[in-house]
Protein backbone atom coordinates (compact mmCIF):
# COMPACT_ATOMS: atom_id res chain seq x y z
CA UNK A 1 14.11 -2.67 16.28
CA UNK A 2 13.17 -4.43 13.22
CA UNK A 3 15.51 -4.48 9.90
CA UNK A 4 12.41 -3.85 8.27
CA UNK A 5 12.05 -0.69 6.50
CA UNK A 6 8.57 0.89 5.00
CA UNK A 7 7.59 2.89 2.56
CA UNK A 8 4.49 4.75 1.73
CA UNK A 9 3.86 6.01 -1.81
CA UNK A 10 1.44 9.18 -1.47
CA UNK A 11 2.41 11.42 -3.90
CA UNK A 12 -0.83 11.31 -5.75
CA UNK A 13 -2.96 14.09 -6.61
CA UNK A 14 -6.43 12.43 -5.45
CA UNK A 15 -8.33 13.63 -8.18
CA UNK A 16 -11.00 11.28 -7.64
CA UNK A 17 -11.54 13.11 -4.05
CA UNK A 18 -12.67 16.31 -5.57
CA UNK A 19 -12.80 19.68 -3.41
CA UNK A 20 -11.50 17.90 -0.19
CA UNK A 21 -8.21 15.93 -2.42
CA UNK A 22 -7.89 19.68 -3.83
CA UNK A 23 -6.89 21.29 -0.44
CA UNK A 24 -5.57 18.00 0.88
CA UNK A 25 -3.13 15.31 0.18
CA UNK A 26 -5.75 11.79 0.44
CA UNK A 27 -3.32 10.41 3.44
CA UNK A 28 -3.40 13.67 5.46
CA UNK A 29 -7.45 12.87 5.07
CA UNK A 30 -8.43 12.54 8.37
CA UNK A 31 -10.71 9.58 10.29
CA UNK A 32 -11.27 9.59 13.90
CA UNK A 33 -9.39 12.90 14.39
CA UNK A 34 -6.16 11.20 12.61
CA UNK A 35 -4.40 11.16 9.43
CA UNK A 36 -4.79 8.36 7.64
CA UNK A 37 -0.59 8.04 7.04
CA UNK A 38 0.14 9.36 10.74
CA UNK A 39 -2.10 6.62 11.45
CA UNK A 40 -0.13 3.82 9.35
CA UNK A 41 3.17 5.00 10.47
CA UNK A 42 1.87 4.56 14.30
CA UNK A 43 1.22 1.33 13.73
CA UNK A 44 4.43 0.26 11.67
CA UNK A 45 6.62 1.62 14.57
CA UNK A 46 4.23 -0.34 17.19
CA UNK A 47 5.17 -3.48 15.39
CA UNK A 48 8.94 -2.09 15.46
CA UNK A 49 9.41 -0.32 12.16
CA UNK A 50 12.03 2.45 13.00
CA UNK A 51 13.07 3.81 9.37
CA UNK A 52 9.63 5.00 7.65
CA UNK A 53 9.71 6.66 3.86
CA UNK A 54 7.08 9.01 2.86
CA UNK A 55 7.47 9.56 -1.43
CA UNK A 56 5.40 13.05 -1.44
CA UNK A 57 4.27 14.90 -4.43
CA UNK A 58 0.73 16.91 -4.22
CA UNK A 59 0.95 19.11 -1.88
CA UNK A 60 4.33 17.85 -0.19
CA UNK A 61 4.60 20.81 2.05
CA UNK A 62 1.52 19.20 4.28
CA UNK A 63 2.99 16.45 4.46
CA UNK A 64 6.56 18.48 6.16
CA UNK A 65 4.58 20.63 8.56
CA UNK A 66 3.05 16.79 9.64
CA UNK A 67 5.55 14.72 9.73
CA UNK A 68 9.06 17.18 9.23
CA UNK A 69 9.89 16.86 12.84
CA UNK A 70 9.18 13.33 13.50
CA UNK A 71 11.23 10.45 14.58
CA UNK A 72 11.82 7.86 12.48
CA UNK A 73 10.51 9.71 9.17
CA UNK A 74 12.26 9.99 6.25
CA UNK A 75 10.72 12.47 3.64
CA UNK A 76 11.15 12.40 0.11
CA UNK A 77 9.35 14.20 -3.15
CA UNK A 78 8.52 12.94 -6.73
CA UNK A 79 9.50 16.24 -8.79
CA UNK A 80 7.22 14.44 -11.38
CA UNK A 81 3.92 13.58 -9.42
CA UNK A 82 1.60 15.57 -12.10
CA UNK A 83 3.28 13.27 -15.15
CA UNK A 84 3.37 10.25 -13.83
CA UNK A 85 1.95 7.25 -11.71
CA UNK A 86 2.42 5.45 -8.56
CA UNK A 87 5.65 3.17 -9.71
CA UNK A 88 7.37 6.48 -10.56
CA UNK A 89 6.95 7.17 -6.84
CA UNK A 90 7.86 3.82 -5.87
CA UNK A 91 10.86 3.74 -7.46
CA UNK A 92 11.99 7.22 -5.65
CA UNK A 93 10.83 5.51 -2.12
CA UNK A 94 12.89 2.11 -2.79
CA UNK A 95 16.01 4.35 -4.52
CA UNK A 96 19.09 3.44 -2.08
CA UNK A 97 16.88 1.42 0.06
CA UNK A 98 18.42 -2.40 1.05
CA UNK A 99 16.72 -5.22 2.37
CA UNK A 100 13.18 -6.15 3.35
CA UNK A 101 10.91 -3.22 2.80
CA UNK A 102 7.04 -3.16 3.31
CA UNK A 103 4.93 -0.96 0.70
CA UNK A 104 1.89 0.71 1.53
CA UNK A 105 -0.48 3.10 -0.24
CA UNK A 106 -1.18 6.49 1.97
CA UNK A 107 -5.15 6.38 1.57
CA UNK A 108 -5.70 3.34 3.37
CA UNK A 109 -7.19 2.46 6.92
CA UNK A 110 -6.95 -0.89 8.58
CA UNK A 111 -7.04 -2.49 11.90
CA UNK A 112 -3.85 -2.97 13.92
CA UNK A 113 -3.96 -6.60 12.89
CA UNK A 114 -2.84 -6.40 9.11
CA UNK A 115 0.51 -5.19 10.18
CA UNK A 116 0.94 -9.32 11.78
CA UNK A 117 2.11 -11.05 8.54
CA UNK A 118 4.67 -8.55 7.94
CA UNK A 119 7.21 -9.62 10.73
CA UNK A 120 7.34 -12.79 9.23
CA UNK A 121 10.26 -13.97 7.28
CA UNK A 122 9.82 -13.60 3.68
CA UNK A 123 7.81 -11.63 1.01
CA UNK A 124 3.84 -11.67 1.00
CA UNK A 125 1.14 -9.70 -0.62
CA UNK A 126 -1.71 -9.31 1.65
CA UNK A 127 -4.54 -10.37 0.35
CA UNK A 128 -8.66 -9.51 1.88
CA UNK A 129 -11.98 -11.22 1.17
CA UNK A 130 -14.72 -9.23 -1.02
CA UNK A 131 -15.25 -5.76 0.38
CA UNK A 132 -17.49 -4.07 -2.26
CA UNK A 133 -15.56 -0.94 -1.67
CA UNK A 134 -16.29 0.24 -5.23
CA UNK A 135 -12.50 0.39 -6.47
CA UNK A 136 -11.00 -3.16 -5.95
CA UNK A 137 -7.87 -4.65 -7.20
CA UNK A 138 -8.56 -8.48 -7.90
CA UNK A 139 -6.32 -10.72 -6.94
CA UNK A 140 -5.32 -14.29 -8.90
CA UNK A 141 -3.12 -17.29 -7.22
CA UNK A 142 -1.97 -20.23 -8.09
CA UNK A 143 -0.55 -23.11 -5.88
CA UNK A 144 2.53 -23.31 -4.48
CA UNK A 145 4.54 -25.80 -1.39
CA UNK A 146 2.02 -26.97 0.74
CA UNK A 147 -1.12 -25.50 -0.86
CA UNK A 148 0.23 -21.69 -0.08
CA UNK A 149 -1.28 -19.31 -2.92
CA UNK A 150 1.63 -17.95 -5.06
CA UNK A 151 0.72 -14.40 -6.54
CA UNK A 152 -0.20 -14.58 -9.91
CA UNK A 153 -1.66 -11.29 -11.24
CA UNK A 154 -4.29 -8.75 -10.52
CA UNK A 155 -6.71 -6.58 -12.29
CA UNK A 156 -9.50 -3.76 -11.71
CA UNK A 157 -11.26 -6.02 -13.86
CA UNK A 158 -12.79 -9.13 -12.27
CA UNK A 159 -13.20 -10.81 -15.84
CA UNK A 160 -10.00 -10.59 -16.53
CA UNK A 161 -9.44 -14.72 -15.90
CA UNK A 162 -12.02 -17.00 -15.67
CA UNK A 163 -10.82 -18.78 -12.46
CA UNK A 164 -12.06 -17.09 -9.65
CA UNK A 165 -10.04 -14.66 -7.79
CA UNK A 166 -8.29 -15.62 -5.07
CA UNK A 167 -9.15 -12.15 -3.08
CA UNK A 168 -8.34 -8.28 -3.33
CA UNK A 169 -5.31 -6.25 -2.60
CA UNK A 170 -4.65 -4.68 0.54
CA UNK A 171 -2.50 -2.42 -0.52
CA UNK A 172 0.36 -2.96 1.92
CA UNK A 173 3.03 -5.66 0.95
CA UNK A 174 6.55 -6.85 2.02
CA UNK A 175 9.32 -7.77 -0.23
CA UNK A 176 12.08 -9.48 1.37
CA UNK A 177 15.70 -7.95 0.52
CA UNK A 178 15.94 -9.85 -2.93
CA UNK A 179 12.53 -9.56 -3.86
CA UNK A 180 13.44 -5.53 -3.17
CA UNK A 181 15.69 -5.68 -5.62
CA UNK A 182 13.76 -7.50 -8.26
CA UNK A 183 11.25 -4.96 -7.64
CA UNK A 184 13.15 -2.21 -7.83
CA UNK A 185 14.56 -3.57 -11.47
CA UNK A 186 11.03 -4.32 -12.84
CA UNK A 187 9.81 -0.81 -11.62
CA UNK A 188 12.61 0.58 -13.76
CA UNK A 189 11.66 -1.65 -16.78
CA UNK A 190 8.00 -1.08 -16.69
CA UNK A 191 9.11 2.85 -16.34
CA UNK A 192 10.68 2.40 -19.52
CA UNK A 193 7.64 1.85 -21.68
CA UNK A 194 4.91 3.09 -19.15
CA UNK A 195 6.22 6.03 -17.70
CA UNK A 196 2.76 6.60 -15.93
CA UNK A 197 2.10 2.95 -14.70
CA UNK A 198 0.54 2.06 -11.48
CA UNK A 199 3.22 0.21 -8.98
CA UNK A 200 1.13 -3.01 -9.31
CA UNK A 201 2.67 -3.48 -13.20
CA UNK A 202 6.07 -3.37 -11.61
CA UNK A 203 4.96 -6.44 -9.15
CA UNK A 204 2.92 -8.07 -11.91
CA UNK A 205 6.29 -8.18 -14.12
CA UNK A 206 8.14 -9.42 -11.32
CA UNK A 207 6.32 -11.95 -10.61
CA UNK A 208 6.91 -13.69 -13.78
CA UNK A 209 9.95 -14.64 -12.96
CA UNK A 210 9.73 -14.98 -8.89
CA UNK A 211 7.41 -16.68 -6.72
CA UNK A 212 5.81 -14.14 -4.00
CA UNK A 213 3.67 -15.85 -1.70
CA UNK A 214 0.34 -14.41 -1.03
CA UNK A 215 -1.02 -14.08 2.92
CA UNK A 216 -4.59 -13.83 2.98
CA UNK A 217 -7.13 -12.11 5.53
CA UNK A 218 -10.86 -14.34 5.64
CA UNK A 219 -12.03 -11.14 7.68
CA UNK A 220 -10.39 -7.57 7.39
CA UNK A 221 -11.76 -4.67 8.76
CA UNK A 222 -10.02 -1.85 6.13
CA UNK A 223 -10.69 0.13 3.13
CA UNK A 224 -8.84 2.78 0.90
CA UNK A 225 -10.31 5.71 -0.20
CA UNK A 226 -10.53 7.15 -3.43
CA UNK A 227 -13.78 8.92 -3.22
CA UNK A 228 -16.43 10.63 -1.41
CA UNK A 229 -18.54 7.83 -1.17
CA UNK A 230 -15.48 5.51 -0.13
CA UNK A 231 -14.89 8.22 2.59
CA UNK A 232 -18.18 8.33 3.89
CA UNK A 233 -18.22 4.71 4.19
CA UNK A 234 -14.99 4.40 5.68
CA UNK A 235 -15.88 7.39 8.40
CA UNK A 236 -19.12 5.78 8.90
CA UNK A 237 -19.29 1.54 8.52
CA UNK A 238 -15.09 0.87 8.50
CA UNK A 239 -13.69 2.85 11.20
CA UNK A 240 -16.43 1.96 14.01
CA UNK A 241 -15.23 -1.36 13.05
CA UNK A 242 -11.79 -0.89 13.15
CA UNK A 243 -12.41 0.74 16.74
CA UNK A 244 -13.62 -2.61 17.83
CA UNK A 245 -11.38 -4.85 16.47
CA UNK A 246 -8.44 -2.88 17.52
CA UNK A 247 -9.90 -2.44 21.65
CA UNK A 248 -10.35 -6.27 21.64
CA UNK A 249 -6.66 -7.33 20.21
């Protein structure tokens, strides 16, 4: 079994999702029959993942009757879900945790072969080619040893540099065991001033001072979803393809 720990931040309220994020948390959604997080977390312990935290907050008590009894599954709330953002709930899912840890978000699906670059040794963000989703997170490099692209920043906003971007965030990243702890510090710092900042400021800040390697995908089959239309497209274009990929590995 792997040292390598995981956890998924899905504590948010979905808004965005309307009726359907009203009556259910976005990574109890399902796609194919399956919850999109009971989904990621069979695939994390396929690859060898054995200790797997869940940081609930909108309706947490799905998330027990799904996952209370299962192996593996470590479950823990954000009292403060409704006040804040997605570092708050990082920093509960990384609190006491040691050594390399992978991140994910809960409302993402993605074929079996994103979870590859996260055996290897070392931290990486993964990284995908355009995907006109309709809510990307931009990526920006720069080089590092042997022409590998050293995270930079990232934005919602494509203009925010004028070099182009080197791709967009997965949303599912490892941190090796000192990179965990830089992370965990810069969560707590950005916390400070931002008390409802996204978990990408916390790796933004960090990066300033560390150099995080970037692993990037030409051709991903994946897609979050923070909306009807991102649903529908997922259910109906993303998952057929996923199907595919995932029968041929």
């Amino acid at each position: 079994m792997s040292e390598l720990k995981a956890v998924i931040v899905a504590a948010g309220r979905g808004i965005r999702m309307g009726p359907r994020g009203e009556l259910t948390p976005k990574g109890l959604i399902r796609v194919g029959g399956v919850p999109l997080v009971r989904r990621s977390v069979s695939l994390l312990q396929k690859r060898g993942i054995g200790t797997i935290r869940i940081v609930t907050g909108h309706l947490s008590d799905q998330y027990y009757s799904e996952f209370g009894t299962s192996e593996g599954v470590e479950l823990v709330h954000n009292p403060e879900y409704e006040t804040t953002g997605s570092l708050r709930s990082l920093a509960v899912g990384l609190s006491g945790q040691q050594g390399p840890v992978v991140v994910l978000e809960s409302d993402l699906i993605f074929e079996a072969a994103t979870l590859a670059p996260i055996l290897q040794a070392g931290s990486r963000i993964l990284v995908s080619g355009v995907t006109k989703s309709g809510d990307e997170v931009y990526i920006w490099s720069r080089p590092g040893q042997e022409g590998q692209p050293i995270f930079h920043t990232m934005s919602k906003d494509k203009s925010h540099r004028a070099e182009p971007c080197l791709g967009e965030l997965v949303g599912v990243s490892v941190f090796d065991a000192g990179e965990t702890e830089a992370l965990k510090r810069a969560a707590l710092q950005t916390l400070l001033t931002d008390p409802k900042a996204d978990y990408e400021s916390a790796v933004v800040h960090m990066a300033e001072t560390r150099d995080i390697p970037c692993f990037k995908f030409e051709d991903l089959a994946w897609t979050e979803m923070d909306d009807e239309a991102m649903y529908s497209r997922a259910v109906s274009v993303i998952w057929p393809e996923i199907q595919k990929r995932d029968a041929g590995a």
